[in-house]
C-alpha atoms as a PDB file:
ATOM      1  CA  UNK A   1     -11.122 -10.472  -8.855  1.00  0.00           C
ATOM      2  CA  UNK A   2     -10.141 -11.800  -5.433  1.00  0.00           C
ATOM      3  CA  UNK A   3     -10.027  -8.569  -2.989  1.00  0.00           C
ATOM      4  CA  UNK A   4      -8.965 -10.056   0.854  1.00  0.00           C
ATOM      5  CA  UNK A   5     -10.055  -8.139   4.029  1.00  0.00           C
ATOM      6  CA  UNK A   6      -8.985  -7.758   7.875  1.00  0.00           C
ATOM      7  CA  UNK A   7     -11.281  -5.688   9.008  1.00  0.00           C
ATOM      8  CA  UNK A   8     -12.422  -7.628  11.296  1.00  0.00           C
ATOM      9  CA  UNK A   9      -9.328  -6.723  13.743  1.00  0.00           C
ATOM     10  CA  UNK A  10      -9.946  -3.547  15.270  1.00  0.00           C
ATOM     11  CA  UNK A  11      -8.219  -1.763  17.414  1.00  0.00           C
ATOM     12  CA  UNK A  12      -8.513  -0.728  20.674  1.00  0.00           C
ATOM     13  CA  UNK A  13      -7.522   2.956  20.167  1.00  0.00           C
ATOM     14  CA  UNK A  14      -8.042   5.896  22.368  1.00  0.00           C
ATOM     15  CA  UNK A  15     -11.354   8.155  22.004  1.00  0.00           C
ATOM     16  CA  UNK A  16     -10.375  10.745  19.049  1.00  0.00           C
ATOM     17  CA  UNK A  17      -7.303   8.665  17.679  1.00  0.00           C
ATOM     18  CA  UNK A  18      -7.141  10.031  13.774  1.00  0.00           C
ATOM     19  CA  UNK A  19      -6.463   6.386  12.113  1.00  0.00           C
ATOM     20  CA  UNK A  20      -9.662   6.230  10.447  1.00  0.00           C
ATOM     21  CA  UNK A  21     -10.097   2.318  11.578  1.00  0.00           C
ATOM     22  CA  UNK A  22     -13.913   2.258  10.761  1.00  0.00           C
ATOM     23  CA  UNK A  23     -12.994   2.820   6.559  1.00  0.00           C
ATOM     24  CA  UNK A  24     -11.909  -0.669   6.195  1.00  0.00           C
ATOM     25  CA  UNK A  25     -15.353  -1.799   7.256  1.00  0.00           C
ATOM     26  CA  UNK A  26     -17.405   0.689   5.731  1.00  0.00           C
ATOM     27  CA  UNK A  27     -15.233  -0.476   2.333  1.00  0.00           C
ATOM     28  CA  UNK A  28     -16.111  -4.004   2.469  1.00  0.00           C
ATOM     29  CA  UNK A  29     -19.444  -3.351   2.781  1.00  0.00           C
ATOM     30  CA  UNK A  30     -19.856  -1.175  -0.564  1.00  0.00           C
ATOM     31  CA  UNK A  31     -17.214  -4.206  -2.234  1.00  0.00           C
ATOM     32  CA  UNK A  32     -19.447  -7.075  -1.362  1.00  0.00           C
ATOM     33  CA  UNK A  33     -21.868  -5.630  -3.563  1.00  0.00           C
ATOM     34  CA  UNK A  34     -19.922  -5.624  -6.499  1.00  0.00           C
ATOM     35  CA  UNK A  35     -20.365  -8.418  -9.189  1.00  0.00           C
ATOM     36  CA  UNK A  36     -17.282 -10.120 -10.117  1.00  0.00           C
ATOM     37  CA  UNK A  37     -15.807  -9.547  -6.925  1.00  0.00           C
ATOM     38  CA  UNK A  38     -14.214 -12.059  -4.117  1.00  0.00           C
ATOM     39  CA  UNK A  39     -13.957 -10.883  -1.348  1.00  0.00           C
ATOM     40  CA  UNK A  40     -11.086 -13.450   1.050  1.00  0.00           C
ATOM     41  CA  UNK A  41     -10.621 -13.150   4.722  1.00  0.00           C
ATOM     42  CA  UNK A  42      -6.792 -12.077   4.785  1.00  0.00           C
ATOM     43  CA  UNK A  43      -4.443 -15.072   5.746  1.00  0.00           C
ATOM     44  CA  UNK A  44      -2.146 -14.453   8.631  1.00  0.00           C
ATOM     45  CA  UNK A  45       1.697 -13.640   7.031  1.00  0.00           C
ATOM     46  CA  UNK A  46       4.406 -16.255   9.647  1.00  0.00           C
ATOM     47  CA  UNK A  47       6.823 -15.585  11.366  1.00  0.00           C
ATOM     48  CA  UNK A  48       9.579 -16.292   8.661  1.00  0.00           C
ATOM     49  CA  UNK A  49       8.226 -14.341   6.328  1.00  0.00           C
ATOM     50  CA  UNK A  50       8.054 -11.230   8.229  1.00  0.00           C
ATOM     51  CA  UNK A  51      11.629 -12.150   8.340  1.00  0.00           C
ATOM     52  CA  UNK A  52      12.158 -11.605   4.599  1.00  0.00           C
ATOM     53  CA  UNK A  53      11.975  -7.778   5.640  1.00  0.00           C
ATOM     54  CA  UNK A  54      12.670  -7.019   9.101  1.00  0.00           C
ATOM     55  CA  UNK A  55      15.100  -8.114  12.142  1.00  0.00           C
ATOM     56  CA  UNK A  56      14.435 -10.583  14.284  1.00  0.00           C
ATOM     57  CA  UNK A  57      14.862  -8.667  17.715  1.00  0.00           C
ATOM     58  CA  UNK A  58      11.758  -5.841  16.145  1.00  0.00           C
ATOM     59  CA  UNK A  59       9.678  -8.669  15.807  1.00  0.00           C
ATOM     60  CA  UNK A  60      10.379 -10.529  19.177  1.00  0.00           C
ATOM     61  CA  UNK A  61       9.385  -7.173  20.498  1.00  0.00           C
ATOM     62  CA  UNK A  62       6.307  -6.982  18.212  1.00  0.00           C
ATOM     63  CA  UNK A  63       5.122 -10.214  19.280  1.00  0.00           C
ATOM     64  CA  UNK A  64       6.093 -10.325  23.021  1.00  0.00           C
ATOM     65  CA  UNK A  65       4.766  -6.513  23.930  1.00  0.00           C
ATOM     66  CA  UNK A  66       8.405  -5.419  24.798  1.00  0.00           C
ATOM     67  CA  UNK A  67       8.100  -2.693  22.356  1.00  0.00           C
ATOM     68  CA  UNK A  68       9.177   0.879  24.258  1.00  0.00           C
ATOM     69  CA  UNK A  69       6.943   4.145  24.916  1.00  0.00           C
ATOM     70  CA  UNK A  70       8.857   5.816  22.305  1.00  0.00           C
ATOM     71  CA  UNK A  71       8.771   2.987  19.556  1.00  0.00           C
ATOM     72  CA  UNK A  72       5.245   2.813  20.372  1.00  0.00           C
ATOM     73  CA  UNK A  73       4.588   6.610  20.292  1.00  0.00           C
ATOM     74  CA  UNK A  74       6.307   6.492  17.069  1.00  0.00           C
ATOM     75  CA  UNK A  75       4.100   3.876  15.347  1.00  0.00           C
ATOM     76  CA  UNK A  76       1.292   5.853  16.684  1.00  0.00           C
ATOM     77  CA  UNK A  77      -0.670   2.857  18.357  1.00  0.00           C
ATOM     78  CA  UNK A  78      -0.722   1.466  21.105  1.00  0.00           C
ATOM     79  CA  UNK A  79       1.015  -2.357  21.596  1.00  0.00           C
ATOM     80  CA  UNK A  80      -2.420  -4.599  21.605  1.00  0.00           C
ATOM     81  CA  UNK A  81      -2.516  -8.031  21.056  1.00  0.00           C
ATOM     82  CA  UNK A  82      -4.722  -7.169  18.150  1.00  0.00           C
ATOM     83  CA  UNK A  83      -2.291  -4.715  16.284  1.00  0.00           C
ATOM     84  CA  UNK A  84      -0.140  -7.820  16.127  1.00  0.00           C
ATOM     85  CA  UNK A  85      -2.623  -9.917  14.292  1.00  0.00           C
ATOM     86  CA  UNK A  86      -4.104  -7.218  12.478  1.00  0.00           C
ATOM     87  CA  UNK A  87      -0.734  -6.321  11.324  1.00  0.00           C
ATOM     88  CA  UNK A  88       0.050  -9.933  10.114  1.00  0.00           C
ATOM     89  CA  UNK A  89      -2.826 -10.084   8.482  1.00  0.00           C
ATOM     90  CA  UNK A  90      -3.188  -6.565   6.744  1.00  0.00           C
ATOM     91  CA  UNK A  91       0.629  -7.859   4.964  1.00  0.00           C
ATOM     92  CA  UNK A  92      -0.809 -11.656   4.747  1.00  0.00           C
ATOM     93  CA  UNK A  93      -3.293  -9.925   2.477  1.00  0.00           C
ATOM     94  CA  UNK A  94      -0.768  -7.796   0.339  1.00  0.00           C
ATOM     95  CA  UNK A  95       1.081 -11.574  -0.182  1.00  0.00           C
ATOM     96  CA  UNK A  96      -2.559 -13.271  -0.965  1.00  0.00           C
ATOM     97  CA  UNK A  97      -3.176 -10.661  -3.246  1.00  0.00           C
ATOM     98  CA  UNK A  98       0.431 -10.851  -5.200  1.00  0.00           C
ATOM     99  CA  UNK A  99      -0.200 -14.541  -5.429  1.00  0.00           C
ATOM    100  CA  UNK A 100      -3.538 -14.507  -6.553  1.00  0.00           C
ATOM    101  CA  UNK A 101      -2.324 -11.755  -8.997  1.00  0.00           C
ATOM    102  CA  UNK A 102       0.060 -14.177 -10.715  1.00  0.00           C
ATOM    103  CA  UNK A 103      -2.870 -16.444 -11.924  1.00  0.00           C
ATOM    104  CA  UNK A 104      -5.600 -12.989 -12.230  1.00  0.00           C
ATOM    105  CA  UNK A 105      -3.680 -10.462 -13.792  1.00  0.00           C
ATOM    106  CA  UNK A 106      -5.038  -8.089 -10.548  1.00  0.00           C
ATOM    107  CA  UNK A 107      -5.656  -8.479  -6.932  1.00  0.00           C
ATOM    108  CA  UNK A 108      -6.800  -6.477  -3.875  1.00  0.00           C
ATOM    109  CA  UNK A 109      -5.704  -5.919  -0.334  1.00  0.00           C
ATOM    110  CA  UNK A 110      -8.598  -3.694   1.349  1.00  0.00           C
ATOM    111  CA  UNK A 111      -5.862  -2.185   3.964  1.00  0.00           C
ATOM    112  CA  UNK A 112      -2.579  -2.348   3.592  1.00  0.00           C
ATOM    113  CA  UNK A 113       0.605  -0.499   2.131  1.00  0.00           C
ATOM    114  CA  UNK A 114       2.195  -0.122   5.100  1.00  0.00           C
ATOM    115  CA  UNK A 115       5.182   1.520   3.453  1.00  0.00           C
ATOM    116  CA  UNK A 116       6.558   3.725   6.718  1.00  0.00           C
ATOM    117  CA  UNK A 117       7.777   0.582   8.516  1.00  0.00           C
ATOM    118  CA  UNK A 118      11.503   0.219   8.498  1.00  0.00           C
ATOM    119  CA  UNK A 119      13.696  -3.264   8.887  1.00  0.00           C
ATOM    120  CA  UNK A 120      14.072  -2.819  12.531  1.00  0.00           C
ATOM    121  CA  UNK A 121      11.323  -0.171  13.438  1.00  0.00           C
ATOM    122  CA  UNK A 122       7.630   0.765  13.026  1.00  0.00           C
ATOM    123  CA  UNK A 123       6.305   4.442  11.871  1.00  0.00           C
ATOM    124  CA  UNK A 124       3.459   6.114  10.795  1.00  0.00           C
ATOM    125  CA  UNK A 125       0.887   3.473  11.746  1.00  0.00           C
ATOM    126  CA  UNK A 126       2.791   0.532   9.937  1.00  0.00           C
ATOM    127  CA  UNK A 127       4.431  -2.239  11.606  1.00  0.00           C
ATOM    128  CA  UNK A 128       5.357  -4.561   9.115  1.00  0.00           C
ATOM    129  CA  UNK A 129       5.997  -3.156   5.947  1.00  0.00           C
ATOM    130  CA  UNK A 130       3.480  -5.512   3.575  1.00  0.00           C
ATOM    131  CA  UNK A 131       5.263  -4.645   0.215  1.00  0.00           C
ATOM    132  CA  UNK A 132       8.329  -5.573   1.151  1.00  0.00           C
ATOM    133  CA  UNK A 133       7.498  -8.559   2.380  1.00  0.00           C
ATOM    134  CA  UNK A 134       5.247  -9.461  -0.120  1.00  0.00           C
ATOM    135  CA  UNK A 135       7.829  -8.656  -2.438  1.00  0.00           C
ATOM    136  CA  UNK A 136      10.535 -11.039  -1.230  1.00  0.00           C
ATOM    137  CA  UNK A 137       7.872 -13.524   0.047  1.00  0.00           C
ATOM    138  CA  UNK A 138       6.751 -13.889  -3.754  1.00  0.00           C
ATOM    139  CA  UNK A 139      10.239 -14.321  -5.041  1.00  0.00           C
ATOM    140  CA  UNK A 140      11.616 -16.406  -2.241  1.00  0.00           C
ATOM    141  CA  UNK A 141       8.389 -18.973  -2.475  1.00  0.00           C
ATOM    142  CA  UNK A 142       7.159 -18.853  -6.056  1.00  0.00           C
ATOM    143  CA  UNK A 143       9.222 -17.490  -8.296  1.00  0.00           C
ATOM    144  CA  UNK A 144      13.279 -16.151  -7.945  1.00  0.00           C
ATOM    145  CA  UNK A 145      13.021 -14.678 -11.004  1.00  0.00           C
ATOM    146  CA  UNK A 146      10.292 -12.168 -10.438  1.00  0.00           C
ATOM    147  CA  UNK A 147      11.180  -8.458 -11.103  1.00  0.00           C
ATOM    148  CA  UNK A 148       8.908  -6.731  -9.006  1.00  0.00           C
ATOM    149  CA  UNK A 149       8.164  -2.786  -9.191  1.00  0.00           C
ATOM    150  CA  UNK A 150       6.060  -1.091  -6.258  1.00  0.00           C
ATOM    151  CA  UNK A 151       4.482   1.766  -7.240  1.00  0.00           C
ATOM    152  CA  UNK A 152       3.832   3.889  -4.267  1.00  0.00           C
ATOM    153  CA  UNK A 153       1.050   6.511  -4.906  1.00  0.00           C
ATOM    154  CA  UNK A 154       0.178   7.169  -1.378  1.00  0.00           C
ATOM    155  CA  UNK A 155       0.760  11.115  -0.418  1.00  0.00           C
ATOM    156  CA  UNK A 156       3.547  10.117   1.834  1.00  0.00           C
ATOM    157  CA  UNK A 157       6.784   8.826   0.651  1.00  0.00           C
ATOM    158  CA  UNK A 158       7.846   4.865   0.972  1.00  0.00           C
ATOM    159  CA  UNK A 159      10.535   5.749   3.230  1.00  0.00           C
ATOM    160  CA  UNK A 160      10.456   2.399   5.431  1.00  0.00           C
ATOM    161  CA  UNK A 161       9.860   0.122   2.168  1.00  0.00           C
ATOM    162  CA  UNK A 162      12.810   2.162  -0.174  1.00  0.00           C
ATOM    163  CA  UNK A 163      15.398   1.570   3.238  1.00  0.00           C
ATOM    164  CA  UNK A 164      14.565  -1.958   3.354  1.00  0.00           C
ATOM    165  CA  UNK A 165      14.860  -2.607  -0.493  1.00  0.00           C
ATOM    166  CA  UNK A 166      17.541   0.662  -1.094  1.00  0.00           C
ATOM    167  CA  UNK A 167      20.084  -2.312  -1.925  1.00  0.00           C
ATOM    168  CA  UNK A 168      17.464  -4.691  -4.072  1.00  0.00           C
ATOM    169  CA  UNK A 169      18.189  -4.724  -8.126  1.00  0.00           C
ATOM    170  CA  UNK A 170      15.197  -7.462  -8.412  1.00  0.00           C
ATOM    171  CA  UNK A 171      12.508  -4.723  -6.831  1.00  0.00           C
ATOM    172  CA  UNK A 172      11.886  -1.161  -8.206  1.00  0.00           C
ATOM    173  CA  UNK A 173      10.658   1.544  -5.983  1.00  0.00           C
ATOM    174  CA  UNK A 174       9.014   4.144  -6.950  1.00  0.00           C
ATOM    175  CA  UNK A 175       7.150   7.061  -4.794  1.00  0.00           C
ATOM    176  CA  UNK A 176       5.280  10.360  -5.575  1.00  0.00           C
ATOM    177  CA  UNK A 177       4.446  12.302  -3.169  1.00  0.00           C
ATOM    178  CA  UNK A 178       4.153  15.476  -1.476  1.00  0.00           C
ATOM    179  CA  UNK A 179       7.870  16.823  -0.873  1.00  0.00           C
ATOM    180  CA  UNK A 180       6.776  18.505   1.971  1.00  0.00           C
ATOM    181  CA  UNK A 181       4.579  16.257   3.788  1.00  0.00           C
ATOM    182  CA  UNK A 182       5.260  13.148   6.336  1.00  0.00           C
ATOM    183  CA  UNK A 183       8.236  11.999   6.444  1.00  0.00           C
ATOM    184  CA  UNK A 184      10.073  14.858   6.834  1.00  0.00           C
ATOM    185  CA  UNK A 185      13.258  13.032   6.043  1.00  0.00           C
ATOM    186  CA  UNK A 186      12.989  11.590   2.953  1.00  0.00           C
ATOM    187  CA  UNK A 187      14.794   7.884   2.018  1.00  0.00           C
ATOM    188  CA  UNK A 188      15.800   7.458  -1.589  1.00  0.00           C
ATOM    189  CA  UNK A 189      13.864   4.876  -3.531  1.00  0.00           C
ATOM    190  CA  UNK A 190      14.720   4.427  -6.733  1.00  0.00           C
ATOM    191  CA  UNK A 191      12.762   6.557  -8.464  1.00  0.00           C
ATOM    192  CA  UNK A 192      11.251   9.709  -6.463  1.00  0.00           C
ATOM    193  CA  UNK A 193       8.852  12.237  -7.913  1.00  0.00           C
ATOM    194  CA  UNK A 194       8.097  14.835  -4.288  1.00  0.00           C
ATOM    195  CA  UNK A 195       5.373  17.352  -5.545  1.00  0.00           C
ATOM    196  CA  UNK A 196       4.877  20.825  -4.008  1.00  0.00           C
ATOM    197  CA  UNK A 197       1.373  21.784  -1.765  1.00  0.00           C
ATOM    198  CA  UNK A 198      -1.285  22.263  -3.731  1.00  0.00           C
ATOM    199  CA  UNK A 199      -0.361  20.069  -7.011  1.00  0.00           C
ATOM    200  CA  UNK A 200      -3.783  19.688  -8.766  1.00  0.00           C
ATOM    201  CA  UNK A 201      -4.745  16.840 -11.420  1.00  0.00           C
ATOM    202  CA  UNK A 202      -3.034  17.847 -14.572  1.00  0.00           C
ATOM    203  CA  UNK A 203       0.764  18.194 -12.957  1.00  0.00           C
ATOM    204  CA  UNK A 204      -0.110  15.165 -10.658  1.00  0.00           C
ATOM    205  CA  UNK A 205      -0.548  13.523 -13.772  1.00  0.00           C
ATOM    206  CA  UNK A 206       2.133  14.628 -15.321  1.00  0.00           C
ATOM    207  CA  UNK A 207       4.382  13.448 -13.136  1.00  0.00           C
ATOM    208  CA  UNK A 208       3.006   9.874 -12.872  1.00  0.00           C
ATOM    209  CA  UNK A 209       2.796   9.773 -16.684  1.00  0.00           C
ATOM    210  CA  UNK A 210       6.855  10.963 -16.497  1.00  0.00           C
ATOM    211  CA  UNK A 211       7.004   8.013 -13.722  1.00  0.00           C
ATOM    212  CA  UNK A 212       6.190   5.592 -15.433  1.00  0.00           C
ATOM    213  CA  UNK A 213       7.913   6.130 -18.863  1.00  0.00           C
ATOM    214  CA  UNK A 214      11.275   6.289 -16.570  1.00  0.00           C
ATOM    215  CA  UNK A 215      10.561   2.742 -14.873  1.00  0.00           C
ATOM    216  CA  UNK A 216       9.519   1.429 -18.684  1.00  0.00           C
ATOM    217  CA  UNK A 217      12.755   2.739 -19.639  1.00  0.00           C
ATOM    218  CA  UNK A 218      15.415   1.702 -15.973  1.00  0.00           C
ATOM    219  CA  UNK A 219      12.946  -1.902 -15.155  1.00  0.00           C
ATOM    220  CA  UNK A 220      10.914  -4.383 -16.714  1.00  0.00           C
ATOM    221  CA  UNK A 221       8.734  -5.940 -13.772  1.00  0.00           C
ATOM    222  CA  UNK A 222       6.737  -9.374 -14.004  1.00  0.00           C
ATOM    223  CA  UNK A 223       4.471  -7.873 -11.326  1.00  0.00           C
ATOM    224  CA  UNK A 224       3.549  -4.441  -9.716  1.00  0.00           C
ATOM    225  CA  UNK A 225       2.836  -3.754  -6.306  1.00  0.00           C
ATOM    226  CA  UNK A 226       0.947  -1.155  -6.412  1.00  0.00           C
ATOM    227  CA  UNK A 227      -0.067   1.656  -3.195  1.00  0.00           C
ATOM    228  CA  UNK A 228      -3.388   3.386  -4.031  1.00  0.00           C
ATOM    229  CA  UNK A 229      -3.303   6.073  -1.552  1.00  0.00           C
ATOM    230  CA  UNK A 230      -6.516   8.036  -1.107  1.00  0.00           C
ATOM    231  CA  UNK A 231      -4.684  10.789   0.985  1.00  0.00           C
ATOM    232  CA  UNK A 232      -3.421  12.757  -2.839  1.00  0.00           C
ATOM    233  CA  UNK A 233      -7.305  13.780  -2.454  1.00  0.00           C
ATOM    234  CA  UNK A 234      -8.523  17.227  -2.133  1.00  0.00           C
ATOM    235  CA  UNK A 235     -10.689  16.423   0.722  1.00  0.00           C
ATOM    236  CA  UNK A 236      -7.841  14.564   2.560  1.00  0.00           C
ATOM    237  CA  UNK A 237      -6.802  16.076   6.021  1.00  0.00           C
ATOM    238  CA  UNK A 238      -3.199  14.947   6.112  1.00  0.00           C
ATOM    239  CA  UNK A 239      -2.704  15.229   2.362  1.00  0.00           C
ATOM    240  CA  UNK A 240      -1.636  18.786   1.104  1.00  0.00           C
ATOM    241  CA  UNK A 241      -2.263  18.111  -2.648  1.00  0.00           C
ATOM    242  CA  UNK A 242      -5.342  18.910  -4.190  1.00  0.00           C
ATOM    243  CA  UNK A 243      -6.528  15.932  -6.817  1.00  0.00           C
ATOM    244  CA  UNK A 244     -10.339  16.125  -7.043  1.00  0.00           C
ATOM    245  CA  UNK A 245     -12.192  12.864  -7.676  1.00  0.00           C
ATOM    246  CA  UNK A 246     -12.191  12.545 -11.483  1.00  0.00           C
ATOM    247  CA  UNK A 247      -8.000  12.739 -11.349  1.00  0.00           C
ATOM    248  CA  UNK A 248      -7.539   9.800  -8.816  1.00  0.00           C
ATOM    249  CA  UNK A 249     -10.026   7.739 -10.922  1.00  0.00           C
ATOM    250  CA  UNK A 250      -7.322   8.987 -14.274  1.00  0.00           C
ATOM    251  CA  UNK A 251      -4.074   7.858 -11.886  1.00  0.00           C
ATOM    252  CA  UNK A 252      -5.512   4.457 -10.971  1.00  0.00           C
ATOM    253  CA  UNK A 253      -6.455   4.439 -14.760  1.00  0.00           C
ATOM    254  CA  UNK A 254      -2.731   5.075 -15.275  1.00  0.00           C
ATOM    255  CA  UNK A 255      -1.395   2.239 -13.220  1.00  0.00           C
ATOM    256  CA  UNK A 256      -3.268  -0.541 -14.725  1.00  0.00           C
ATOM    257  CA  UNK A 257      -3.717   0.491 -18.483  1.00  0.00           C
ATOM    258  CA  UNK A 258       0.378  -0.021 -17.795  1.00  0.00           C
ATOM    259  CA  UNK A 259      -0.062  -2.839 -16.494  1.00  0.00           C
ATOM    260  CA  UNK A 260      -2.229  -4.070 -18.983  1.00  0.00           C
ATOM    261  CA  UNK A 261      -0.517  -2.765 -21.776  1.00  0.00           C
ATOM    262  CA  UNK A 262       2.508  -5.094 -20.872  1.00  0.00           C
ATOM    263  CA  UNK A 263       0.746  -7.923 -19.455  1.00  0.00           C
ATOM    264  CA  UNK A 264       2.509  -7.366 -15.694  1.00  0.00           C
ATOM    265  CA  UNK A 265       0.746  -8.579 -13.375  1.00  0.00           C
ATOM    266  CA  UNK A 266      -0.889  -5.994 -10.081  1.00  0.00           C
ATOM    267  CA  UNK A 267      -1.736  -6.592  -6.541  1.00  0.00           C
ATOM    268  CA  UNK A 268      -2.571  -3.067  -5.206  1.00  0.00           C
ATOM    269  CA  UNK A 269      -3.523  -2.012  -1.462  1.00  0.00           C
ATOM    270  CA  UNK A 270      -5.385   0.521  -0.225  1.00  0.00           C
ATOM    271  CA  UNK A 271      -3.204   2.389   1.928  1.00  0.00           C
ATOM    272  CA  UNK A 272      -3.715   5.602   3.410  1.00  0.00           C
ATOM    273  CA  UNK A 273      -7.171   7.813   3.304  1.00  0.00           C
ATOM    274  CA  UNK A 274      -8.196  10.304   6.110  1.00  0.00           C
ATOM    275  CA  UNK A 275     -10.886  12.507   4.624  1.00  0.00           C
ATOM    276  CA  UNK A 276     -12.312  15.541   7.198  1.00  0.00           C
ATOM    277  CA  UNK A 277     -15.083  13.505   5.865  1.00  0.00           C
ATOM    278  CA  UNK A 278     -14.415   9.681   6.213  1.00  0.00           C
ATOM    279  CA  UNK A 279     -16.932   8.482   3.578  1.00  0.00           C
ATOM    280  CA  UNK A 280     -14.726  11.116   0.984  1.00  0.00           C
ATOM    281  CA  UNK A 281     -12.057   8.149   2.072  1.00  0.00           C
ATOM    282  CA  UNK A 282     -13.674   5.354   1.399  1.00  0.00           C
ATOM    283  CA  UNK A 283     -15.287   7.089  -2.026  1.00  0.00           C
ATOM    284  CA  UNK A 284     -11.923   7.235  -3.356  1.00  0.00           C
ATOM    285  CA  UNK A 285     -10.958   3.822  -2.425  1.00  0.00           C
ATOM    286  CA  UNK A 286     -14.304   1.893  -3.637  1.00  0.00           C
ATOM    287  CA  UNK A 287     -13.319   3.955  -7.016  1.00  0.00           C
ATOM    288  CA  UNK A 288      -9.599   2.385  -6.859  1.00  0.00           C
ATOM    289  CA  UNK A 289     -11.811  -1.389  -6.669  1.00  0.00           C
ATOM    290  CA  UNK A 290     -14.403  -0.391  -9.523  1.00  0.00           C
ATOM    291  CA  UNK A 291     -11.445   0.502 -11.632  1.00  0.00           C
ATOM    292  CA  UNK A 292      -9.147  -2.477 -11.543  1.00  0.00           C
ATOM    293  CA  UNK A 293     -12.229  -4.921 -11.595  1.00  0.00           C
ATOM    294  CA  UNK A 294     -12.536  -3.384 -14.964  1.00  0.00           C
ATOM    295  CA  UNK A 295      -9.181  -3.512 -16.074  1.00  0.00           C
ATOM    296  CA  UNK A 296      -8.625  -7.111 -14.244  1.00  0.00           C
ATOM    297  CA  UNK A 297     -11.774  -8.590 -16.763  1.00  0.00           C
ATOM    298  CA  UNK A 298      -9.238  -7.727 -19.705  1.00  0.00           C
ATOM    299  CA  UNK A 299      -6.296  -9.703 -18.728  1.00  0.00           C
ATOM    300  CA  UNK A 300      -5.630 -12.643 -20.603  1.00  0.00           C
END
């Protein structure tokens, strides 16, 4: 299983910033000693594919460093020359991963899922929204007849990547969340599932397992994007559910006996993750890895 990494761009964030940038390191490390895995330095995603999902004058700005105060303050970094590359590469990686996906059965991104990024603005530490343009990368390059579903189980809701594809029949979104957690105005994908504070493993899982008998039923995707959010953790700081260890390993479970059960192809991301204890974080997301590495060896 190919699993493709940016690490290696950090960024030059103020003393107590909250993005847990170190994770991303500390989960290659515990990858690269995993049989059967490859790990890929992420390629870089150009210029007009960025343009598959966003406008033209929020990426001038992007690149040239003309973004304001306020757009900055609401992406909650900085402008550095290295968010721009790490950005290109962290939705690079989501694309490698689809691709590699369609000849694997499953594929990694390490970061990613960058889902809070809108068509003409960044949010919530995203820039470019990855899935998206994965999403239309994949169909506009490879294959125009791809149905793609992206399966957003990150704590927060997809509200940049269900705006940008709110019009899309070829691409299914589908969120669960917590209903009262960041955003706090909601988008409408096309399937939303918002859970109340406090939602422990058995309703959590409830409401995936409802989830994904209602996409079986509205969608038949070729391949799944899939968001494996750490932040529906118990442990999470930001996250406001309570899913212990055991029931994230059953959701990811979820995702790709789905997948597997149909044959559709999955390229999942990491996404968000910030433990009071960072190495809670990267627990959960080295689980997410050990779990479709098994599932990916069954694919025929």
């Amino acid at each position: 299983m190919k699993a493709f990494y940016a690490d290696h761009y950090v960024l030059p964030l103020p003393a107590g910033h909250r993005f847990p940038m170190e994770k991303y390191r500390k989960l290659r490390d515990l990858v690269s000693q995993l049989d059967g895995v490859q790990l890929e330095n992420a390629p870089t995603i150009t210029d007009t594919q960025i343009l598959y999902a966003h406008d033209p004058s929020y990426l001038i700005k992007v690149l040239q460093g003309t973004l304001s105060p306020q757009e900055q303050q609401e992406i909650g970094f900085p402008w550095s020359m290295q968010m721009v590359e790490r950005s290109r590469r962290s939705a690079g990686a989501t694309l490698a991963a689809a691709k590699s996906a369609l000849t694997e059965g499953v594929a990694a991104n390490l970061a990613g899922g960058t889902h809070h990024a809108y068509r003409n603005k960044g949010s919530g530490f995203c820039v470019f929204n990855d899935s998206a343009i994965a999403a239309r990368a994949i169909q506009k390059e490879i294959n125009s007849q791809l149905k793609i579903a992206i399966i957003d189980l990150d704590v927060h809701q997809g509200n940049g990547t269900a705006s940008i594809l709110e019009n899309d029949p070829t691409v299914f979104t589908l969120s669960i969340h917590g209903e009262n957690n960041f955003p706090f105005t909601k988008e409408v994908s096309d399937l939303d599932i918002g859970l109340p504070d406090e939602t422990r493993d058995e309703a959590y899982l409830a409401a995936l397992h409802k989830g994904l008998e209602i996409l079986d039923a509205r969608f038949k995707p070729n391949l799944i994007i899939y968001l494996a959010g750490a932040d529906p953790h118990e442990g999470d700081r930001l996250g406001k559910l309570s899913i212990n260890k055991d029931g994230m390993r059953q959701r990811d479970e979820y995702v790709f006996q789905y997948g597997l059960d149909r044959q559709i192809l999955i390229a999942f991301s990491m996404a968000g993750g910030y433990g009071k204890e960072i190495e809670s974080t990267v627990d959960i997301h080295f689980q997410t890895i050990q779990t479709a590495l098994h599932y990916q060896q069954q694919f025929s």
